[in-house]
C-alpha atoms as a PDB file:
ATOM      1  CA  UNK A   1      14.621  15.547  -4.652  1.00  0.00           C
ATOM      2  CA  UNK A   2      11.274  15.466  -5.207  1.00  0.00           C
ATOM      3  CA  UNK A   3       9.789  13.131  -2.641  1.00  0.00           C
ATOM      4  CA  UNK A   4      11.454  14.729  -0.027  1.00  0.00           C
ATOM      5  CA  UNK A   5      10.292  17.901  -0.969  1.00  0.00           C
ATOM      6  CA  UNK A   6       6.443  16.767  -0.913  1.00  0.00           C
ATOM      7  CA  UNK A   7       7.107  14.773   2.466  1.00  0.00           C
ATOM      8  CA  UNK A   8       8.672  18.245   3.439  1.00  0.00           C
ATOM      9  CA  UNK A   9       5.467  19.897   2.717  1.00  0.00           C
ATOM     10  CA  UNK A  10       2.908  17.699   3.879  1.00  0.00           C
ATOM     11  CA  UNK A  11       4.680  17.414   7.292  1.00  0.00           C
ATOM     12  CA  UNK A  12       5.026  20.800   7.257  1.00  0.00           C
ATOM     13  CA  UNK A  13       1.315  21.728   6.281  1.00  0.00           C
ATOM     14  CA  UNK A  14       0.064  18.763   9.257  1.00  0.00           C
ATOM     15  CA  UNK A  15       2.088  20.131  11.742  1.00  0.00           C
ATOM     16  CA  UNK A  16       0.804  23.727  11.066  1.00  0.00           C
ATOM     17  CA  UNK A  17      -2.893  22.169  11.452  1.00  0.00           C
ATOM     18  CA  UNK A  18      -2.214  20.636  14.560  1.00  0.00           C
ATOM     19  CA  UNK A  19      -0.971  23.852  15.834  1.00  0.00           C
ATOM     20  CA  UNK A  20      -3.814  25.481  15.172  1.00  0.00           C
ATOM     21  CA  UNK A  21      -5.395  23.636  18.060  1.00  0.00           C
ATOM     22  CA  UNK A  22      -8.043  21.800  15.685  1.00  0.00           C
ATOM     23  CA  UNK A  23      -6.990  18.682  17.262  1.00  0.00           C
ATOM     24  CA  UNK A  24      -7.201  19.664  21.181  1.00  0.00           C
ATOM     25  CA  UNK A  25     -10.224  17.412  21.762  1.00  0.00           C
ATOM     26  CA  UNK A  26      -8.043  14.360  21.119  1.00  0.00           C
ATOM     27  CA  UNK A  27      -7.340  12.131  23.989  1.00  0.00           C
ATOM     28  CA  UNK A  28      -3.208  11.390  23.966  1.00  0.00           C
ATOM     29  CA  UNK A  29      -1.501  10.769  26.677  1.00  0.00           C
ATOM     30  CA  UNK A  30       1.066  13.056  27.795  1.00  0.00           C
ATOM     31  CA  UNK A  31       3.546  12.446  30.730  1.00  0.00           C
ATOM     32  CA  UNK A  32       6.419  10.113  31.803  1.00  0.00           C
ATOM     33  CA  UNK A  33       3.957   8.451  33.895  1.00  0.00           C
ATOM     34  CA  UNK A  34       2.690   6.308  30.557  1.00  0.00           C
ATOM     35  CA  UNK A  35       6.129   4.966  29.797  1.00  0.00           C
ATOM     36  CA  UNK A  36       8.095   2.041  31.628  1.00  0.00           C
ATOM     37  CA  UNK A  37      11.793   3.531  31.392  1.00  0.00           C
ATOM     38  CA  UNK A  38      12.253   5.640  34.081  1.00  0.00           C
ATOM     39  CA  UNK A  39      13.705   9.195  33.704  1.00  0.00           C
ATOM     40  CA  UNK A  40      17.144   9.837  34.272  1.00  0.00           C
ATOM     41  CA  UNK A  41      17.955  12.522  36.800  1.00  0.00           C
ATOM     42  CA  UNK A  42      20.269  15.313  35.332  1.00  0.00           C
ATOM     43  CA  UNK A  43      20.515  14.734  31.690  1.00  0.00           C
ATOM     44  CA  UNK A  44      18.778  17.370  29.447  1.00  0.00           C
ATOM     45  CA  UNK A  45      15.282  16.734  29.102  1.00  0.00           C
ATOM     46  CA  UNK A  46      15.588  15.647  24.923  1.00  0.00           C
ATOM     47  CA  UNK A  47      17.562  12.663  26.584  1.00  0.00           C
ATOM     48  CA  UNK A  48      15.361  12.325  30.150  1.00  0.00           C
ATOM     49  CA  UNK A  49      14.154   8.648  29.025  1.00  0.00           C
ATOM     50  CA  UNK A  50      17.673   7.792  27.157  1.00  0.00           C
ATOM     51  CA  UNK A  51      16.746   4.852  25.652  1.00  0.00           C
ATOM     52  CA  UNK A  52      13.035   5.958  24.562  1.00  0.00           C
ATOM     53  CA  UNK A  53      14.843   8.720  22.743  1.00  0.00           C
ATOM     54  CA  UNK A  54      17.890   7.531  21.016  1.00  0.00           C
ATOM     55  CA  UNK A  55      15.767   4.245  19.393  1.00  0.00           C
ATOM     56  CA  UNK A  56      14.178   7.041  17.511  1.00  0.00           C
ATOM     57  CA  UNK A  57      17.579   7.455  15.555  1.00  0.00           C
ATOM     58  CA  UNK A  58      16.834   4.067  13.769  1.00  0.00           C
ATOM     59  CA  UNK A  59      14.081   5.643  11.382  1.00  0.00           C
ATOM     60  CA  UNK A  60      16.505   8.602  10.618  1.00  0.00           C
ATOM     61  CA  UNK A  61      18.984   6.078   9.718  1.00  0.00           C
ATOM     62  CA  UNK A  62      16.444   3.999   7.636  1.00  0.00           C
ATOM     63  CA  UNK A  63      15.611   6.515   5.919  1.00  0.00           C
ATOM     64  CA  UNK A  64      19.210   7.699   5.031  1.00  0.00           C
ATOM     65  CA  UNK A  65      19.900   3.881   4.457  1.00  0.00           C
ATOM     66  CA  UNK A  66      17.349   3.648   1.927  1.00  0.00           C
ATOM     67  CA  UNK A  67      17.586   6.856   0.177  1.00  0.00           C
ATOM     68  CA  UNK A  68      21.549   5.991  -0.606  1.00  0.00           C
ATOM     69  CA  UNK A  69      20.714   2.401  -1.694  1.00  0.00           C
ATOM     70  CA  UNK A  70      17.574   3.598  -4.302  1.00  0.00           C
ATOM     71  CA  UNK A  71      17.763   0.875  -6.827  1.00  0.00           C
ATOM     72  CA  UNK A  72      14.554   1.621  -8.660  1.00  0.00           C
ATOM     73  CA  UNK A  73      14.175   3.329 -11.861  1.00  0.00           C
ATOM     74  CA  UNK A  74      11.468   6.022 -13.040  1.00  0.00           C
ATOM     75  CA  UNK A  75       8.244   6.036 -11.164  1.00  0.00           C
ATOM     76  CA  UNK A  76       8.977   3.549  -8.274  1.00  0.00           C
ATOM     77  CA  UNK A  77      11.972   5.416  -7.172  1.00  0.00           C
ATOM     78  CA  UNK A  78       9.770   7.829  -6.357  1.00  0.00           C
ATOM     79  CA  UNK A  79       7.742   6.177  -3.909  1.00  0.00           C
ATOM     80  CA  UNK A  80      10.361   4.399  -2.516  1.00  0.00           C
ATOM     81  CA  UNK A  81      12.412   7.731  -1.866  1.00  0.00           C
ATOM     82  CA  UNK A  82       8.610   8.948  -0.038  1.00  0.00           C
ATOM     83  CA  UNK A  83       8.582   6.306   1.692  1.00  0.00           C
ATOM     84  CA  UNK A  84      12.331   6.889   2.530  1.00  0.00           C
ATOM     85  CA  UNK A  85      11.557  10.492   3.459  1.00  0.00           C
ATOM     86  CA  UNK A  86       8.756   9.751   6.202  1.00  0.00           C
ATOM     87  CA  UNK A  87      11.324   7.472   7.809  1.00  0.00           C
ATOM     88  CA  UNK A  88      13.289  10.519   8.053  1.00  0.00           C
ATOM     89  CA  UNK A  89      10.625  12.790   9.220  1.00  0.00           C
ATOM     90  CA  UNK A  90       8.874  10.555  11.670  1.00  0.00           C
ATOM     91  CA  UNK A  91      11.620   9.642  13.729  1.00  0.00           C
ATOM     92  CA  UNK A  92      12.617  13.864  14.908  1.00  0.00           C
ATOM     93  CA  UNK A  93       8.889  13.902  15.056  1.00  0.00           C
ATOM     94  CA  UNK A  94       8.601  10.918  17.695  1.00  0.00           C
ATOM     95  CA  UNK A  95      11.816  12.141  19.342  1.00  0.00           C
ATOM     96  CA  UNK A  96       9.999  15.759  19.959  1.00  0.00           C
ATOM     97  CA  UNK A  97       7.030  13.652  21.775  1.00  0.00           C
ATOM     98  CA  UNK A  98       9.293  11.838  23.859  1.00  0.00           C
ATOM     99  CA  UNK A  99      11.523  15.284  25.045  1.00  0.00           C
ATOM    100  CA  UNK A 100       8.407  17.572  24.869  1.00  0.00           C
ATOM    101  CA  UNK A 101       5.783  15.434  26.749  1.00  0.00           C
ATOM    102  CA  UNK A 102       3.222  17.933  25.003  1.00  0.00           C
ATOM    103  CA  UNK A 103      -0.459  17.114  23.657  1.00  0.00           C
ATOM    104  CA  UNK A 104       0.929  19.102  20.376  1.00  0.00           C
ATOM    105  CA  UNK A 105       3.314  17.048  19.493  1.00  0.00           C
ATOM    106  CA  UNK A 106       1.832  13.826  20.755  1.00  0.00           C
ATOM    107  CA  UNK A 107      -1.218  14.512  18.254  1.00  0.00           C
ATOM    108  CA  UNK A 108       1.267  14.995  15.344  1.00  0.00           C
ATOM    109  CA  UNK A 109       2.829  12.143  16.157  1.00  0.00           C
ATOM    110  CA  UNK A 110       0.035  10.219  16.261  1.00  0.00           C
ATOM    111  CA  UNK A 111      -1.361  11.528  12.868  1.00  0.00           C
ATOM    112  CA  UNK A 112       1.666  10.875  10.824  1.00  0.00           C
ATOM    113  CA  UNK A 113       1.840   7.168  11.759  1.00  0.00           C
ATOM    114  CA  UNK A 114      -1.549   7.075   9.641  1.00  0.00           C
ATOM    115  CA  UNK A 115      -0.294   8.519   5.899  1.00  0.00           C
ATOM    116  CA  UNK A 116       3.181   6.098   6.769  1.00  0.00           C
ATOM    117  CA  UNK A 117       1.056   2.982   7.294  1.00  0.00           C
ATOM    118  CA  UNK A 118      -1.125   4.167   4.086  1.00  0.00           C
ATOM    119  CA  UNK A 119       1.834   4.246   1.455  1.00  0.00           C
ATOM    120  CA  UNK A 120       2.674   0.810   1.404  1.00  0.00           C
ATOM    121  CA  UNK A 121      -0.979   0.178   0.430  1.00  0.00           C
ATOM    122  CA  UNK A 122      -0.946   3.362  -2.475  1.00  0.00           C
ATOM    123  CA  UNK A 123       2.745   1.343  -3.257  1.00  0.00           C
ATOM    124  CA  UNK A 124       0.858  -1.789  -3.693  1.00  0.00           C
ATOM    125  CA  UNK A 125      -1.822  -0.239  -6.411  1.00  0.00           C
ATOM    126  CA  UNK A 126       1.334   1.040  -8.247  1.00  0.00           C
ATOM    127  CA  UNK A 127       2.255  -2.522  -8.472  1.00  0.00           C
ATOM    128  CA  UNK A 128      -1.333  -4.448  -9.260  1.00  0.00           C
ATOM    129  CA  UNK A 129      -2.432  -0.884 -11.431  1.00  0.00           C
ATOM    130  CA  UNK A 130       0.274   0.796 -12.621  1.00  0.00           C
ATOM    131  CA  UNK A 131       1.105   4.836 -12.042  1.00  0.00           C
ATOM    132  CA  UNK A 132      -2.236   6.996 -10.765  1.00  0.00           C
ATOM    133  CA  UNK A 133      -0.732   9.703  -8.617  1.00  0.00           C
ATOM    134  CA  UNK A 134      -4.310  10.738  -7.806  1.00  0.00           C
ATOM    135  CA  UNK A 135      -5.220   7.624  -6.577  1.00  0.00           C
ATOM    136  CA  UNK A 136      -2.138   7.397  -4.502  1.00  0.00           C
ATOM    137  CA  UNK A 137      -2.768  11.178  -3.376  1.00  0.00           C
ATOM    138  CA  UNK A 138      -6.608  10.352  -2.353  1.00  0.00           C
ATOM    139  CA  UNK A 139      -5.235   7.085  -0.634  1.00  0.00           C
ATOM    140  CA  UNK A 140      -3.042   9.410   1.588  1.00  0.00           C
ATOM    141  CA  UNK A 141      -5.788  11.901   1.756  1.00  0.00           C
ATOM    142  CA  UNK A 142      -8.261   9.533   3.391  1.00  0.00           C
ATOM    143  CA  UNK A 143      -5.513   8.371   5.353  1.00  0.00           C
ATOM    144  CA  UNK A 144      -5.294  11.913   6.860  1.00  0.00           C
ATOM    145  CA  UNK A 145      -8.816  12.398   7.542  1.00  0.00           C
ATOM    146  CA  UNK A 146      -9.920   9.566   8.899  1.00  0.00           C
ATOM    147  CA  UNK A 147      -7.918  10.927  12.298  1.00  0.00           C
ATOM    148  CA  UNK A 148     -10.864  13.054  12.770  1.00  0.00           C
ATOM    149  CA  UNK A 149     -12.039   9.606  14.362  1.00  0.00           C
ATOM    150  CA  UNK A 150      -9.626  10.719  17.376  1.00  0.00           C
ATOM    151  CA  UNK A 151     -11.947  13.979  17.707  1.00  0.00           C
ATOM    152  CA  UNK A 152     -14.883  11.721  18.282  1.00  0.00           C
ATOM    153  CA  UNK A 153     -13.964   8.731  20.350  1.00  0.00           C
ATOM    154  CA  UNK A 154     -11.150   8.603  23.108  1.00  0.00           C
ATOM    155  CA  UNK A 155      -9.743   5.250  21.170  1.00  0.00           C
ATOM    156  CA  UNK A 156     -10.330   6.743  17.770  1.00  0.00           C
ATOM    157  CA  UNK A 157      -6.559   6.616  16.964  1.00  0.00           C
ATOM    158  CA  UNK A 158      -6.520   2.735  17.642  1.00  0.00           C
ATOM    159  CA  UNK A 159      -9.082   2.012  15.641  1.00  0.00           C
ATOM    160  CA  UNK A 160      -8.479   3.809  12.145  1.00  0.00           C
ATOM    161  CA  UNK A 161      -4.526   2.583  12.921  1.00  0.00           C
ATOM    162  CA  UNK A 162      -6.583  -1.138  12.943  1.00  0.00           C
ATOM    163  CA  UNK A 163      -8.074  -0.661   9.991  1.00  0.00           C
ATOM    164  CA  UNK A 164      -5.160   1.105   8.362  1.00  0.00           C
ATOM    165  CA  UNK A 165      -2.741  -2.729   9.334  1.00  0.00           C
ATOM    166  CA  UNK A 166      -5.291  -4.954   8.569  1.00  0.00           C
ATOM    167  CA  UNK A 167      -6.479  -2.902   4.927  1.00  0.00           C
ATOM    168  CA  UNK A 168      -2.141  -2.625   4.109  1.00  0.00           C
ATOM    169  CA  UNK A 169      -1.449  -6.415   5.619  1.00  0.00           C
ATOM    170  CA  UNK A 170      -4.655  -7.586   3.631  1.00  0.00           C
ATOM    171  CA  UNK A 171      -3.584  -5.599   0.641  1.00  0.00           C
ATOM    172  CA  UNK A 172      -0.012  -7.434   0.657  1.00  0.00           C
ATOM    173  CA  UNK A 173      -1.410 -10.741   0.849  1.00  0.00           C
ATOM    174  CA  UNK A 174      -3.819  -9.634  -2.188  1.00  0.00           C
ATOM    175  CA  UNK A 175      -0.934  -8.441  -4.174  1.00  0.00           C
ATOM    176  CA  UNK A 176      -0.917  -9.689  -7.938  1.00  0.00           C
ATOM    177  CA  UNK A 177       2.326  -8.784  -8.412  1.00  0.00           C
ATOM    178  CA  UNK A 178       3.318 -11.057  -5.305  1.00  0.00           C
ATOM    179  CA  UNK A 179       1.405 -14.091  -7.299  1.00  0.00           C
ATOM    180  CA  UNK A 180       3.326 -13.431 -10.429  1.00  0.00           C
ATOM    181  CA  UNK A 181       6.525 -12.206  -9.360  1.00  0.00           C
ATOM    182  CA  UNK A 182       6.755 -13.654  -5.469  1.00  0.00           C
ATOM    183  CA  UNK A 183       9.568 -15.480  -4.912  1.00  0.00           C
ATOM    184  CA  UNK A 184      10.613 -17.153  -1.477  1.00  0.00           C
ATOM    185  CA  UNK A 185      12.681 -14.092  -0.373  1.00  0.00           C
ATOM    186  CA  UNK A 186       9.572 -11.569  -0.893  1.00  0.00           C
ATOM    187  CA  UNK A 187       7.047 -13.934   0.870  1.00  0.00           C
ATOM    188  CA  UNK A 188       9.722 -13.627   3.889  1.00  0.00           C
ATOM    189  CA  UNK A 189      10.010  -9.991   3.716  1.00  0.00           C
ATOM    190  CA  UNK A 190       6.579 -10.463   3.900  1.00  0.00           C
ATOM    191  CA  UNK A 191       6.213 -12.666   7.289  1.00  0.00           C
ATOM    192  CA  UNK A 192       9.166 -10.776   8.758  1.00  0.00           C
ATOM    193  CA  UNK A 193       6.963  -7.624   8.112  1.00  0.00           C
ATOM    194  CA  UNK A 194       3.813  -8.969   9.455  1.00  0.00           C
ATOM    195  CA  UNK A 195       5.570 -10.092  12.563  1.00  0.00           C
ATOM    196  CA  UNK A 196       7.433  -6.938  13.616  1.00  0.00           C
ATOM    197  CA  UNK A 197       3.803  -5.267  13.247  1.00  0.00           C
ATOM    198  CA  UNK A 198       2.610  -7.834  15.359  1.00  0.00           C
ATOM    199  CA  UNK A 199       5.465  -6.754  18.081  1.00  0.00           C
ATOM    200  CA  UNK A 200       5.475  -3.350  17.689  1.00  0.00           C
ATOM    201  CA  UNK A 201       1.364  -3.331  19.019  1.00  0.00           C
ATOM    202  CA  UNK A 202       2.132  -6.153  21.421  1.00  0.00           C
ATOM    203  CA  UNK A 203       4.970  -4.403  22.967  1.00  0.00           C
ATOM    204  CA  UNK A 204       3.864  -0.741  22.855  1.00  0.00           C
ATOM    205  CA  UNK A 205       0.385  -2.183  24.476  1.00  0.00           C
ATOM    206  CA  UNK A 206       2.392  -3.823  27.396  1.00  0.00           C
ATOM    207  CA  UNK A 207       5.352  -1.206  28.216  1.00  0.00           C
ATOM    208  CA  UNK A 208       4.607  -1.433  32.089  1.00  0.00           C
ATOM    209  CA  UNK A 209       3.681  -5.429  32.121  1.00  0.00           C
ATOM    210  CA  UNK A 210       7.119  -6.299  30.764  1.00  0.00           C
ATOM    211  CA  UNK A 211       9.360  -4.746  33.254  1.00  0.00           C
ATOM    212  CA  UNK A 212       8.543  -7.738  35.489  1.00  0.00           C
ATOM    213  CA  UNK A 213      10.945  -9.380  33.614  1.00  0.00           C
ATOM    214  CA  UNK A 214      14.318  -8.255  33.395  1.00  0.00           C
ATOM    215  CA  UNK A 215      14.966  -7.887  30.156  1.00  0.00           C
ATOM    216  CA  UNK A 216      12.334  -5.194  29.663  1.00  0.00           C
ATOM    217  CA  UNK A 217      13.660  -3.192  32.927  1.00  0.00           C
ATOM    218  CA  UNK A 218      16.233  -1.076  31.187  1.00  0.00           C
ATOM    219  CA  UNK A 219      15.099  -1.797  27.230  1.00  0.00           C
ATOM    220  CA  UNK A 220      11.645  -1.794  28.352  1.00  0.00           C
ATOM    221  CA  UNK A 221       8.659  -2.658  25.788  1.00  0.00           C
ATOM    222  CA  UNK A 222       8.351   0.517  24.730  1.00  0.00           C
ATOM    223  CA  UNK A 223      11.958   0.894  23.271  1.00  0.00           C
ATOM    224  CA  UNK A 224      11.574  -3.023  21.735  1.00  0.00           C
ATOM    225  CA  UNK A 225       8.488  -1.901  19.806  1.00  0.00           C
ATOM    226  CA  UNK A 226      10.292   0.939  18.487  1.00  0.00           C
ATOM    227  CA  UNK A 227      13.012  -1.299  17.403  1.00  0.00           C
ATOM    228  CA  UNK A 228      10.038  -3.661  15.952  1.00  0.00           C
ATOM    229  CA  UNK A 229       8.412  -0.533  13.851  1.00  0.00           C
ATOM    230  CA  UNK A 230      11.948   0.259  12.418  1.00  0.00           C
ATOM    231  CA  UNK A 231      11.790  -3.342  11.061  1.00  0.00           C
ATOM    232  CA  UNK A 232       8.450  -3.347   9.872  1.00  0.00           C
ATOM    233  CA  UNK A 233      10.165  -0.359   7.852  1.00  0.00           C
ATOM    234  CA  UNK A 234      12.633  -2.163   6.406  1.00  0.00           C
ATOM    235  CA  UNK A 235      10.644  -5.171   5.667  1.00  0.00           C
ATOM    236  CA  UNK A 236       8.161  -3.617   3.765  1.00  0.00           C
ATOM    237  CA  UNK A 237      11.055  -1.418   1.617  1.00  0.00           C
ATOM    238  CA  UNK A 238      12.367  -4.775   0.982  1.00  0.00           C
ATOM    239  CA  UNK A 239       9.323  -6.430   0.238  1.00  0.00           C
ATOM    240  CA  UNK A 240       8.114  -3.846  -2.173  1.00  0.00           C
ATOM    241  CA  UNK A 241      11.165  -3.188  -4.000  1.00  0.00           C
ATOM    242  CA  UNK A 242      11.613  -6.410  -4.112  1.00  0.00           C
ATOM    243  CA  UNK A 243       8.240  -6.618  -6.586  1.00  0.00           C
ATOM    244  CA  UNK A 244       9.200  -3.410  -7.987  1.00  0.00           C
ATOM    245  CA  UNK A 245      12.401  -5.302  -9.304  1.00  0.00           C
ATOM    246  CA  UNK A 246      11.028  -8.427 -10.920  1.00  0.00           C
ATOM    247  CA  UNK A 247       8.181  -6.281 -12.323  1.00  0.00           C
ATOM    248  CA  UNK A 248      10.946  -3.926 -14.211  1.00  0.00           C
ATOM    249  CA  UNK A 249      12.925  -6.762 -15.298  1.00  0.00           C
ATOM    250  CA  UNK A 250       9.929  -9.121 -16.862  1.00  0.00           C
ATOM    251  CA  UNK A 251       7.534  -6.212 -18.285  1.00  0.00           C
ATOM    252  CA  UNK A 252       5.968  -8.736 -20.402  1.00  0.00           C
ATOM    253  CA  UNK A 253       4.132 -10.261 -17.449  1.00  0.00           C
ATOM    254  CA  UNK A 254       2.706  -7.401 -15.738  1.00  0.00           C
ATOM    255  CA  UNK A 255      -0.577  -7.370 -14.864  1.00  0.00           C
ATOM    256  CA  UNK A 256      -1.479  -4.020 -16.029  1.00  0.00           C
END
């Protein structure tokens, strides 16, 4: 397909940029010490923190999930099957971090959760403004660069992923198509969405706070925000497709 192909490409062309060490300035951390699920002694070191790993499964799944199901036609199949394709990508990519504990592959990881948070935005102008690929391409584009904000400031990567949730969240709410298509369902995709962002910050931020409590002592806060960020996929496939439907079937009231 197509979309995977270009999600093939680009994650092949980032990855061969953050290998070329332009990116060792960033601050990441690196090391089990930053996580709240202890290593297991004796299993192989892709599986040291078990349940850190395996969670990273659910994207791959996602994706696979939601490249079978494609219901759109034409145009927005194709950015649903991206979108679809960076599940798949992102979650080996996350899974490397986790096993590899390197700077390397902490950077990419961190640099591919930008372009990921940015389609749902470029997804959103396909809806309000119809198809402009170059639009959608500069969108992702900007989206790339603005890591360079990680070479500059050691909390660089936290604040262009702030503005890239509030500029996708805002976007959502914006959405013309929501106003003239929204039903009850895609206004609850959209909450749902919104809150498993909300959880997958909250419980990524406190990963060693929670394991006062027992629940988070085995599935610590970590793991639960992964679990959150594979929602916050699914709700904003669901969401989006969602718009992408009622625009196909009532063409006479789109708003472009």
């Amino acid at each position: 397909m197509q979309a995977l192909f270009h999600v093939a490409v680009a994650g092949c062309l980032c990855a061969a940029t953050v290998y070329t060490g332009i990116f060792e300035g960033v601050f990441v951390q690196v090391g089990y010490e930053h996580y709240a699920e202890v290593p297991v002694a004796g299993l192989p070191a892709f599986l040291a923190m078990p349940f850190n790993s395996l969670v990273n499964l659910g994207y791959v799944l996602l994706g696979v999930y939601w490249l079978r199901r494609n219901s759109e036609m034409g145009r927005a199949s194709y950015l649903e099957a991206v979108f679809a394709g960076m599940a798949l990508l992102y979650g080996p990519v996350q899974w490397l971090r986790i096993w590899t504990q390197m700077h390397s592959a902490a950077v990419l990881d961190q640099w591919l959760t930008l372009p990921i948070f940015a389609w749902p935005l470029a997804w959103c102008f396909y809806l309000d403004r119809g198809w402009k690929p170059w639009l959608f391409l500069s969108i992702e584009c900007l989206s790339l660069a603005s890591y360079g904000l990680a070479l500059l400031h050691p909390h660089g990567f936290e604040a262009t992923l702030g503005v890239h949730v509030v500029a996708t969240v805002g976007q959502r709410l914006d959405l013309r198509a929501q106003r003239q298509y929204g039903s009850t369902s895609s206004a609850t995709y959209l909450a749902l969405g919104v809150f498993s962002c909300l959880g997958f910050m909250v419980l990524k931020l406190c990963d060693h706070q929670l394991t006062r409590w027992h629940l988070f002592q085995y599935l610590t806060g970590h793991f639960w925000s992964k679990v959150c960020d594979v929602l916050q996929f699914h709700f904003a496939f669901l969401f989006l497709t969602n718009l992408s439907t009622c625009q196909r079937l009532h063409p006479e009231r789109k708003t472009h």
